[in-house]
Every structure is written in C-alpha cells, then in structure tokens.
C-alpha atoms as a PDB file:
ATOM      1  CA  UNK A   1      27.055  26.990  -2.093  1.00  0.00           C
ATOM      2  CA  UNK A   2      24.792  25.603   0.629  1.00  0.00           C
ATOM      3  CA  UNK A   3      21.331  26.765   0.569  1.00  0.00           C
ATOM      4  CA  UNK A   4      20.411  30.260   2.300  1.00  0.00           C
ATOM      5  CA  UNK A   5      18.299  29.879   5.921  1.00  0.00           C
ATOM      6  CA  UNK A   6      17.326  32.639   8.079  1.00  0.00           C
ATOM      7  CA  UNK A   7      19.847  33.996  10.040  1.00  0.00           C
ATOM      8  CA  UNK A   8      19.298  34.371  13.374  1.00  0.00           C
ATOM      9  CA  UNK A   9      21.052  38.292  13.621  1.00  0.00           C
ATOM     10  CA  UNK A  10      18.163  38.959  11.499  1.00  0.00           C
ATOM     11  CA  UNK A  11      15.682  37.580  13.461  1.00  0.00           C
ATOM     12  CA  UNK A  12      13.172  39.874  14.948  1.00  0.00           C
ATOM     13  CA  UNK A  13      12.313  39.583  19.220  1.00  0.00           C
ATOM     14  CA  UNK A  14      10.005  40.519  21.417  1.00  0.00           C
ATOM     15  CA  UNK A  15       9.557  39.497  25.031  1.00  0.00           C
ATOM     16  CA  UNK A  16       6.065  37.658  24.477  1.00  0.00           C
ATOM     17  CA  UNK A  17       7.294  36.352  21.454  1.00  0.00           C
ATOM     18  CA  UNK A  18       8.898  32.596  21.041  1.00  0.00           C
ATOM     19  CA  UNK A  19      12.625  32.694  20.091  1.00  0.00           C
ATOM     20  CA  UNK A  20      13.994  30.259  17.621  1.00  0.00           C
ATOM     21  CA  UNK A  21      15.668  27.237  19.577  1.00  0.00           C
ATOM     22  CA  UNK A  22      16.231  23.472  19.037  1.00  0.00           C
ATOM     23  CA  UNK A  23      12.290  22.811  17.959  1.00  0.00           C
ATOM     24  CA  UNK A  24      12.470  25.741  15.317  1.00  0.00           C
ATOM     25  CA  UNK A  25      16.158  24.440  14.106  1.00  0.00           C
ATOM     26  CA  UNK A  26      15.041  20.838  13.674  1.00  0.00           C
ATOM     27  CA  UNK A  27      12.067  21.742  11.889  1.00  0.00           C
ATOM     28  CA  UNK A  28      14.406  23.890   9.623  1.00  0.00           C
ATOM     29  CA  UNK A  29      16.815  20.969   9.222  1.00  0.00           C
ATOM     30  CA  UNK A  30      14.349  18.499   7.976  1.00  0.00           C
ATOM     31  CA  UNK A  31      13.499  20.911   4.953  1.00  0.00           C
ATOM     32  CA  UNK A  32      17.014  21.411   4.229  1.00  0.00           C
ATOM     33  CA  UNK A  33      17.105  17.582   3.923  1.00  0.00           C
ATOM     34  CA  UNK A  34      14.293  17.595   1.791  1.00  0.00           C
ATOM     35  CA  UNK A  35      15.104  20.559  -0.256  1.00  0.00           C
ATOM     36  CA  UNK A  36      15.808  18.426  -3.898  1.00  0.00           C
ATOM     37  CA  UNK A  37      12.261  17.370  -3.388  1.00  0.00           C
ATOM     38  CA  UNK A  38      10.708  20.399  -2.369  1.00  0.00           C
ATOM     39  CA  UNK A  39      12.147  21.818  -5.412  1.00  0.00           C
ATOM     40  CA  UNK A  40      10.985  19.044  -7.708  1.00  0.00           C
ATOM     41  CA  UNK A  41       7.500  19.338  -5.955  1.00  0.00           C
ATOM     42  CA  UNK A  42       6.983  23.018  -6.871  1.00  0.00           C
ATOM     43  CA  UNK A  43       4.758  24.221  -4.505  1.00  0.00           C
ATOM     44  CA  UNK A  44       2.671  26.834  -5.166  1.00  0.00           C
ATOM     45  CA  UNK A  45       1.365  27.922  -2.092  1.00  0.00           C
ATOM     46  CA  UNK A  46       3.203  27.543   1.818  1.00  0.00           C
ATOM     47  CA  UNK A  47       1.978  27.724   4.807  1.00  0.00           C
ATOM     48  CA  UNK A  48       3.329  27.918   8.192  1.00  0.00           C
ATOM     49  CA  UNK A  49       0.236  27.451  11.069  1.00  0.00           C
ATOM     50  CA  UNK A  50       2.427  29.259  14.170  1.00  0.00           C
ATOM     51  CA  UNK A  51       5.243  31.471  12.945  1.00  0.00           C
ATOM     52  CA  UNK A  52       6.239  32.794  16.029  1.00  0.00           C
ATOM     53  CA  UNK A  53       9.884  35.092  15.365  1.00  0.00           C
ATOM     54  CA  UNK A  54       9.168  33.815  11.671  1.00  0.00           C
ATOM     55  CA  UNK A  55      12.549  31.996  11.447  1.00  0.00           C
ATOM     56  CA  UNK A  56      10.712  28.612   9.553  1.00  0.00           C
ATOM     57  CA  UNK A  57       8.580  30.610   7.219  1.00  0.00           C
ATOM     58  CA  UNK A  58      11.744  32.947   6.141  1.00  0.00           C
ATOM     59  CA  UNK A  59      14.058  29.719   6.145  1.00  0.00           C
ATOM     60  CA  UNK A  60      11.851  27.937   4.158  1.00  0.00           C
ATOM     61  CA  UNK A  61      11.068  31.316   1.310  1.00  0.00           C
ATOM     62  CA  UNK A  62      14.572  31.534   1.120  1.00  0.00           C
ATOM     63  CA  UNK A  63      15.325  27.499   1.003  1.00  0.00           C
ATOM     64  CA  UNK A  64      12.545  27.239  -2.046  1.00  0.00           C
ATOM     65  CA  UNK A  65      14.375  30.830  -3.618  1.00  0.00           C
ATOM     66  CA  UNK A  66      14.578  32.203  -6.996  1.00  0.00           C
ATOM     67  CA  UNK A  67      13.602  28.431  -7.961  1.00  0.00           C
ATOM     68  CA  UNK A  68       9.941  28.777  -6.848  1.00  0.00           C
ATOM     69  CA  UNK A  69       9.768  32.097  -7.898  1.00  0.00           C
ATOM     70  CA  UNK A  70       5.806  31.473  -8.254  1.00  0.00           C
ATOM     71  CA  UNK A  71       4.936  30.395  -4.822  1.00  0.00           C
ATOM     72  CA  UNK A  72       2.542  32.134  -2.621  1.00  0.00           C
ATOM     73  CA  UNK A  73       3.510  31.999   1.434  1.00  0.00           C
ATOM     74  CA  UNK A  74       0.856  32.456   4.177  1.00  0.00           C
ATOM     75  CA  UNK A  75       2.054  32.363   7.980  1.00  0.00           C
ATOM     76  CA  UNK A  76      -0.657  32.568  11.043  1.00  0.00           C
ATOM     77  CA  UNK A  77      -0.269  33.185  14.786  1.00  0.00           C
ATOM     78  CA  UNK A  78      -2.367  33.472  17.494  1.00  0.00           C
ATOM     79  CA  UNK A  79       0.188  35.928  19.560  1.00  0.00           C
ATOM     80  CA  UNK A  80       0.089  39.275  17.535  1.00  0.00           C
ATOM     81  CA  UNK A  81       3.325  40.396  18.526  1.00  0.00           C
ATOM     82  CA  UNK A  82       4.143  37.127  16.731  1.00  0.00           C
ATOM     83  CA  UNK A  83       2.890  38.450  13.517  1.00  0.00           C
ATOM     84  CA  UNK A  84       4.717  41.142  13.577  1.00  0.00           C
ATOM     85  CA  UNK A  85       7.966  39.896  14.355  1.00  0.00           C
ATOM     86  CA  UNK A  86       7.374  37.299  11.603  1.00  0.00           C
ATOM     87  CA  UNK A  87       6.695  40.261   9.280  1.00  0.00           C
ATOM     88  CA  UNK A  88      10.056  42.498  10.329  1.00  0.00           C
ATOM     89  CA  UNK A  89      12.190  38.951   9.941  1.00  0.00           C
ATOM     90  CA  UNK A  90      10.709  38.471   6.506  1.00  0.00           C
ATOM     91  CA  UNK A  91      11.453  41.890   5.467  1.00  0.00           C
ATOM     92  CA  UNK A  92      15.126  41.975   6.870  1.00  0.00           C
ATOM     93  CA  UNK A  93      15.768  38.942   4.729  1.00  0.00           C
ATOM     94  CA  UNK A  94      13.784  40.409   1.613  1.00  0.00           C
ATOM     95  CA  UNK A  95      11.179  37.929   1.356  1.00  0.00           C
ATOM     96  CA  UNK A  96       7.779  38.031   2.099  1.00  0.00           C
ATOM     97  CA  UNK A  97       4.457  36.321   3.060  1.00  0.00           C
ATOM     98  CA  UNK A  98       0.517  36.802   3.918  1.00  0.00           C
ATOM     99  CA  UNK A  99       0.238  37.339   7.256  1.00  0.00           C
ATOM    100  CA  UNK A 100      -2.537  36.596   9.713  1.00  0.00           C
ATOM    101  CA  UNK A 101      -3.543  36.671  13.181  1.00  0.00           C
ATOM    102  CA  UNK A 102      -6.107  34.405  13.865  1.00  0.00           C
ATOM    103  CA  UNK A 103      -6.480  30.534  15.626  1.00  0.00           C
ATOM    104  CA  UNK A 104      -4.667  28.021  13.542  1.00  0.00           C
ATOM    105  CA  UNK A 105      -5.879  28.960  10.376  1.00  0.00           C
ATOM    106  CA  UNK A 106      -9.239  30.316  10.831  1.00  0.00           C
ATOM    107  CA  UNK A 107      -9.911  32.565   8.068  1.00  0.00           C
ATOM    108  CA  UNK A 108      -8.428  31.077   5.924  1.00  0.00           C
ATOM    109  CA  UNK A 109      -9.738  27.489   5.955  1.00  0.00           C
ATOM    110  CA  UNK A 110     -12.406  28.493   3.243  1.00  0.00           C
ATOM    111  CA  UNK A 111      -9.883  30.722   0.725  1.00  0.00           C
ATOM    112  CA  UNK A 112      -7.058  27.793   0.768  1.00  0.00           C
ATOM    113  CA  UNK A 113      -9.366  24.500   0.970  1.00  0.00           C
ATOM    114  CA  UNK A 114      -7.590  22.154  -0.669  1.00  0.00           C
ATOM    115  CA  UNK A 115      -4.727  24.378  -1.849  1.00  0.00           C
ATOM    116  CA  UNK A 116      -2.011  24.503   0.111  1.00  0.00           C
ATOM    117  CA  UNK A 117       1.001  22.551  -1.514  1.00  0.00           C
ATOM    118  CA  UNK A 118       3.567  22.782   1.306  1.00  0.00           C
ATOM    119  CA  UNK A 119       2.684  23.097   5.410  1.00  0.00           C
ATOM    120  CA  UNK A 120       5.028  23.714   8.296  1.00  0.00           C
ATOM    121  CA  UNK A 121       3.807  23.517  11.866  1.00  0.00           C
ATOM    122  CA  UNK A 122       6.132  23.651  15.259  1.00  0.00           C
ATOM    123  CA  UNK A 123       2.521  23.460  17.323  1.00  0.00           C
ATOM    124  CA  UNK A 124       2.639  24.144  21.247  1.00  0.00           C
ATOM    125  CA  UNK A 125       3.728  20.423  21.927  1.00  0.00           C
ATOM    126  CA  UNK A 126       4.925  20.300  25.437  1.00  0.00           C
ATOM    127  CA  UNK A 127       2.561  18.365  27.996  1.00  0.00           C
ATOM    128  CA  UNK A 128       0.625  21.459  30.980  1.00  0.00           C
ATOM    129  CA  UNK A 129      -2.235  21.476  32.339  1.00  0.00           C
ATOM    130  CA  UNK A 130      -5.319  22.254  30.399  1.00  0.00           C
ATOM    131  CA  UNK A 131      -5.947  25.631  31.686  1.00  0.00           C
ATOM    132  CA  UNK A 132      -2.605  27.130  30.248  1.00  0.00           C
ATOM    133  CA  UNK A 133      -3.917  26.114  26.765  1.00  0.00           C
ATOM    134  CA  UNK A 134      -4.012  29.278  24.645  1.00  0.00           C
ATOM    135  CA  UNK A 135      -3.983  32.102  27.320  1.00  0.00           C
ATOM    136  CA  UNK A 136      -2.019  35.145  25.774  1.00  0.00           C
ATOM    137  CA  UNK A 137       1.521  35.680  26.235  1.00  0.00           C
ATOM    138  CA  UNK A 138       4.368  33.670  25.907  1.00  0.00           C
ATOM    139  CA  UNK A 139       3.026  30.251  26.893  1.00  0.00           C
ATOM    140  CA  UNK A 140       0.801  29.916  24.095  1.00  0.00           C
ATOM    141  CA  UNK A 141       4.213  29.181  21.975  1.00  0.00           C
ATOM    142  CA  UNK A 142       4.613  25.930  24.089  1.00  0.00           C
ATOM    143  CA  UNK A 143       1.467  24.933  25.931  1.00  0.00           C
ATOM    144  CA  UNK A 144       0.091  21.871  24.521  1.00  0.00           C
ATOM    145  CA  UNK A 145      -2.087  20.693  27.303  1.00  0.00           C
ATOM    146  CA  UNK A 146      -2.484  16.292  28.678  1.00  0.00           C
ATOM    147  CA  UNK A 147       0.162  14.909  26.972  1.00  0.00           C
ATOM    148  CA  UNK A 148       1.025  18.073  24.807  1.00  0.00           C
ATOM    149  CA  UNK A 149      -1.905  17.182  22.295  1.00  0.00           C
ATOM    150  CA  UNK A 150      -5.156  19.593  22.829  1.00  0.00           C
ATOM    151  CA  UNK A 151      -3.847  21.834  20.360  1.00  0.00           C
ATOM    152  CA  UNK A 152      -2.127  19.300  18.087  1.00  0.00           C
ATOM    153  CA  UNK A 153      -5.231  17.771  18.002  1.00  0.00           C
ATOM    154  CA  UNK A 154      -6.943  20.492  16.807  1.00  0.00           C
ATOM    155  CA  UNK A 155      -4.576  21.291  13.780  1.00  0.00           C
ATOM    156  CA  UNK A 156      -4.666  17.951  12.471  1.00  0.00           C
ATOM    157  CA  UNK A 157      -8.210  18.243  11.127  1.00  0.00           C
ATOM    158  CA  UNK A 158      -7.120  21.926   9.941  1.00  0.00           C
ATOM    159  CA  UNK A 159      -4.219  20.275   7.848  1.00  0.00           C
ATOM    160  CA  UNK A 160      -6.340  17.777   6.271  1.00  0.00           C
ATOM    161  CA  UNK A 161      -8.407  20.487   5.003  1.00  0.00           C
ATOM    162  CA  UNK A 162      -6.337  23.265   3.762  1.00  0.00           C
ATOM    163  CA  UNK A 163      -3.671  20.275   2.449  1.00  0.00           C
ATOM    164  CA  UNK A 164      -3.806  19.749  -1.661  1.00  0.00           C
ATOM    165  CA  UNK A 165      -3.858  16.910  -3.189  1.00  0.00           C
ATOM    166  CA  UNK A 166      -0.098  16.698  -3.422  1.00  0.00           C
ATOM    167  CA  UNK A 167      -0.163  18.426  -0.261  1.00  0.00           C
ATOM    168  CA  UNK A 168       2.994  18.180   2.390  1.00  0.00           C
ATOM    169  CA  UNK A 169       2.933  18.277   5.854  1.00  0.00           C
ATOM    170  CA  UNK A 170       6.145  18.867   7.731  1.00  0.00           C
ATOM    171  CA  UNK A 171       5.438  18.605  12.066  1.00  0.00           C
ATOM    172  CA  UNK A 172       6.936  18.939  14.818  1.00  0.00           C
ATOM    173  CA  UNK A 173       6.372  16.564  17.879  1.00  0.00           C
ATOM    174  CA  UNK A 174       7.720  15.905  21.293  1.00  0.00           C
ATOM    175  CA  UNK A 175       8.298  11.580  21.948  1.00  0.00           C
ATOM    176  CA  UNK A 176       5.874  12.423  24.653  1.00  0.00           C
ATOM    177  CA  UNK A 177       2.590  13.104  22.153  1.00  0.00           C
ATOM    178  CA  UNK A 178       2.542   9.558  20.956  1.00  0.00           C
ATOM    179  CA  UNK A 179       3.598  10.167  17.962  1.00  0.00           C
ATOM    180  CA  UNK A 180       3.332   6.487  16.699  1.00  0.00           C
ATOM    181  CA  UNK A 181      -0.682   7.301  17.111  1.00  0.00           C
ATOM    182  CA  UNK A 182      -0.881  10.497  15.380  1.00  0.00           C
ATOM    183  CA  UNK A 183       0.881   8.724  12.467  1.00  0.00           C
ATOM    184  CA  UNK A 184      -1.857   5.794  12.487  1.00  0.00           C
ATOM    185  CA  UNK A 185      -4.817   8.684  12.963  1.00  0.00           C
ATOM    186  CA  UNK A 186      -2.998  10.380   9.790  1.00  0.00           C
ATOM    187  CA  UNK A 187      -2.773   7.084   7.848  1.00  0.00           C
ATOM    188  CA  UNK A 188      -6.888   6.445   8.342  1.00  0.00           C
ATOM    189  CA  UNK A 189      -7.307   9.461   6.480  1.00  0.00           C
ATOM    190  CA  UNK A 190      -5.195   8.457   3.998  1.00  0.00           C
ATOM    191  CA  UNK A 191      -1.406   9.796   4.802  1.00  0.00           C
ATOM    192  CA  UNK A 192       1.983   8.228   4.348  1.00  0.00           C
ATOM    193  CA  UNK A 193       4.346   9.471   6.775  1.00  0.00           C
ATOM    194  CA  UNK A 194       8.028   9.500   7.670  1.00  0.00           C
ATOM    195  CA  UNK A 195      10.425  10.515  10.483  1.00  0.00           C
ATOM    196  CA  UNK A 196      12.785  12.852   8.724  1.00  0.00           C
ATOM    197  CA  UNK A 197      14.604  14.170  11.686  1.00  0.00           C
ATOM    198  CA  UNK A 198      14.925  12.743  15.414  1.00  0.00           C
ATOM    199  CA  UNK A 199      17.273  14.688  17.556  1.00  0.00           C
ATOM    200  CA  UNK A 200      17.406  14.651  21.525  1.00  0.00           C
ATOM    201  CA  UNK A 201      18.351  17.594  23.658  1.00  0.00           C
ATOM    202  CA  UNK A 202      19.226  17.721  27.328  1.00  0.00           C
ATOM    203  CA  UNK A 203      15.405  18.389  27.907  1.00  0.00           C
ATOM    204  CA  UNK A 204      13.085  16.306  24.827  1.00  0.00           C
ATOM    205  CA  UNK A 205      12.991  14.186  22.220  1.00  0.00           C
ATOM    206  CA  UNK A 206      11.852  16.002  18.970  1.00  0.00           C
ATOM    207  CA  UNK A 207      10.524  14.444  15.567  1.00  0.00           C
ATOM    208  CA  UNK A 208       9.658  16.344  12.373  1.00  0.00           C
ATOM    209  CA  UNK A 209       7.588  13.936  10.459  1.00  0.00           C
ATOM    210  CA  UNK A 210       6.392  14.060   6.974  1.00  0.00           C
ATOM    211  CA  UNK A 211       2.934  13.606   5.520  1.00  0.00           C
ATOM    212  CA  UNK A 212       2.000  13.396   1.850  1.00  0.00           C
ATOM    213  CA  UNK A 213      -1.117  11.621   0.517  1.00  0.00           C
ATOM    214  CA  UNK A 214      -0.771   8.341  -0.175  1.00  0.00           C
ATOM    215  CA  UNK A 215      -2.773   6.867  -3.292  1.00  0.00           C
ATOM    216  CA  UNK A 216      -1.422   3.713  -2.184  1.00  0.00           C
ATOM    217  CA  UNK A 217      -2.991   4.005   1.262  1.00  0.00           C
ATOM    218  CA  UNK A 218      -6.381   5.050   0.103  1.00  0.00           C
ATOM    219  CA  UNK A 219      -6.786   2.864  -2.229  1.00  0.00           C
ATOM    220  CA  UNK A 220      -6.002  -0.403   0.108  1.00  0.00           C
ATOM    221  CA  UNK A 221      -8.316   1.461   2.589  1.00  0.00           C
ATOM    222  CA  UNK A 222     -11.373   1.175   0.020  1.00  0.00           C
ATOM    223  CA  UNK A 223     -10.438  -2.174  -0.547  1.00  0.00           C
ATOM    224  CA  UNK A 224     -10.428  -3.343   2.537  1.00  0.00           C
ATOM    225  CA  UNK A 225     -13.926  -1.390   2.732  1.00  0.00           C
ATOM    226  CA  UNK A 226     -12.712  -0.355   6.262  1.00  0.00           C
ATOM    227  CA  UNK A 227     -11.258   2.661   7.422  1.00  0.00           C
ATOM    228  CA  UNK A 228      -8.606   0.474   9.486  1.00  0.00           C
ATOM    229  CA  UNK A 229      -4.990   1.492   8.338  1.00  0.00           C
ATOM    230  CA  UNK A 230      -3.745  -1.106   6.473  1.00  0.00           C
ATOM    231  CA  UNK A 231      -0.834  -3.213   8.104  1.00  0.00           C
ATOM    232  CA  UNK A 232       1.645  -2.644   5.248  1.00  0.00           C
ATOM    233  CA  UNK A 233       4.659   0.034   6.211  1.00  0.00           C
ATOM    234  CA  UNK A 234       3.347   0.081   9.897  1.00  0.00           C
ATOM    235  CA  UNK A 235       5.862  -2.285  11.347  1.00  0.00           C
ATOM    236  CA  UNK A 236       8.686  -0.226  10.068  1.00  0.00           C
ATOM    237  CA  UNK A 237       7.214   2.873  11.151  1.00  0.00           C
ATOM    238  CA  UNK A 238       6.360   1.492  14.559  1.00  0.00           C
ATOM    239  CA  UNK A 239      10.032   0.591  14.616  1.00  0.00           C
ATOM    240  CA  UNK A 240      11.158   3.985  13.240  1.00  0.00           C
ATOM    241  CA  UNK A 241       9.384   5.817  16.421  1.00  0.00           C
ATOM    242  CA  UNK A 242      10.325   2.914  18.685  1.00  0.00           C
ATOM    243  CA  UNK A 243      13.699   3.115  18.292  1.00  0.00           C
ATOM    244  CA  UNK A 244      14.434   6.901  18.507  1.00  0.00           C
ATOM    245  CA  UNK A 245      17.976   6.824  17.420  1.00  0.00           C
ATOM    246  CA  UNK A 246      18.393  10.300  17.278  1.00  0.00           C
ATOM    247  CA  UNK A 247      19.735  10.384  13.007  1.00  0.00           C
ATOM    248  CA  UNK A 248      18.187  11.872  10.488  1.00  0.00           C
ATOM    249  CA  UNK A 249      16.468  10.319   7.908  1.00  0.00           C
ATOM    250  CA  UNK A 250      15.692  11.086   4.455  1.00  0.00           C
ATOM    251  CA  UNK A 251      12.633   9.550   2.879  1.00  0.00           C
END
C-alpha cells in the first residue's frame, strides 16, 4: 500500500490563502522519495517555515505515520488565514501540529535552537519587485523579491539555527534563484546538499534540494583553515543544477 499524503478534497481554502499546486506537489514528492530514510532518521521534531493550506505539513505527518509515533510537528505562517487553514487540513486528516503565526520562525528560534530534526520550506521564490515583499494578502505566498531571494535569504540563516545536528532541510527553489549559489553559501557553513526532484512546468523550473550536515565538509573546511567550500562534490553538483533534466533523483 503506497504511503498516505494529504488529499487535496480535504484541503482547507480561503481566498488569501495559497492553494496547493505544482511547488507544494514537488515538495511533497521529494519526501515520498525519501520516505525509507526519513523513517530510518526518526525525527523527533518537524517543521514546516510557510504552511500555507497545510498540504506539506499534513503530507509529511501522515508520510512519517504510526512509525514516528514520537515526533513533535511545528508549522508557521505569516498570513493568519494561513494558520488556520493549515489547522482545519490537519484536523480533517486527524493529525496535528503546533501552530504559529509569526515571520519565519520568530518565536520560536530560541525554544527549538538546535532541535529541529526534519525542515520543509516552499519560501515565496518567484522574482517581484522589492516592495511586494511581505505585504498581507495573497502575494506574500509567492513574492520573493530581485531574483526571488530577499526572503530566501532570510530563512537560510533561520534554518541553520533551528536545524539539529542531524538536522534535514528539504527547499524549494525556482532555476531563477541561483540555486547553484545557495548550495555553495550552504556548503560554507558546513551542508551537503542534493537535488532530489527537478520538474519543469509550462511556467518554472522547480528544485527541492536536500541539506544535511556534513561531518565530511566541516571537517575539510577546518583543515583547509578557510571557510572556502572545499572543491570535492562541487563539480557534480554544479553539473546536477546545470543540467536541469527534469528526473528525480534520489540521494
């Protein structure tokens, strides 16, 4: 039997609030793709920064199931008619999280320091002018400002923070946000990272990458006694982004 996502019937809408569409279904797919290692990585506590109609945070409660019966899930939005209909889609599928409306995570960045295990984030992405960064309303789901990274940006340090040590990031990003760079900024802080799902609509190319801590990476960083990334894996993940082939990949 295939593993249970949210189904969209049971979504919950509102007209200021972002529907699930090809960002929220890629995001979804690259945790069903990963779901044997989410499983063996027993989270304790999730986190989804942006739940909008709550379709990720649901799909990924019921993905982990009965077999992370111990896990803890926390979901934030900015739009509070977002919280809500994250909290009636949680409850028509009979799971639940800690909800919160604040910025990003603010609020929580003390309380979950270092303790968050497993991280989703579909962040505004798409490139607008600055000015249409983080007004109310609708827009806030998708505004992401020059080159759709003012409030990626911003999250990234966020992450960092809040991630464990055996933290996981899973992210959305557009082609357009560079995210060959992001990766490189991620790997001078110490982060592996992997494409695990390029797909291509009429309209973008999306990527969910992966981020984990990489012992590996921090160690040849201290070596080097720079904070340079090291050159090791960054051909083939130059090559990975490059190419946007449009599979899916499994690390």
């Amino acid at each position: 039997m295939p593993p249970r996502i949210a189904q969209i019937r049971l979504v919950s809408s509102h007209p200021q609030v972002y529907a699930p569409c090809d960002d929220s279904f890629a995001l979804v797919d690259a945790l069903l793709a990963d779901r044997t290692k989410l499983l063996d990585h027993h989270p304790s506590i999730c986190m989804e920064i942006g739940s909008g109609s709550g379709y990720v945070i649901t799909s990924l409660a019921l993905i982990l199931g009965s077999e992370s019966k111990n896990a803890h899930y926390f979901a934030t939005d900015l739009n509070p008619h977002a919280t809500e209909v994250t909290r009636e889609t949680l409850e028509a599928h009979g799971v639940h999280a800690e909800l919160l409306t604040t910025n990003i995570a603010s609020g929580l960045e003390k309380r979950l320091s270092g303790m968050v295990d497993l991280m989703v984030i579909n962040p505004p992405y798409v490139p607008t002018p600055e000015d249409e960064v983080g007004i109310s309303g609708l827009s806030s789901a998708w505004a992401g400002g020059e080159n759709g990274r003012s409030v990626i940006d911003k999250i990234l340090p966020v992450a960092d923070n809040l991630l464990s040590e055996k933290g996981w990031l899973y992210m959305l990003f557009l082609a357009d946000n560079d995210p060959l760079q992001i990766c490189l900024q991620m790997r001078e802080k110490g982060y592996g990272a992997k494409i695990i799902v390029q797909r291509s609509t009429e309209e973008e190319t999306l990527l969910v990458i992966k981020f984990w801590r990489d012992l590996d990476i921090q160690t040849e960083g201290t070596e080097a006694g720079s904070k340079t990334p090291p050159q090791r894996g960054l051909d083939f993940l130059r090559s990975q982004i490059s190419r946007l082939s449009f599979r899916e990949t499994r690390q």
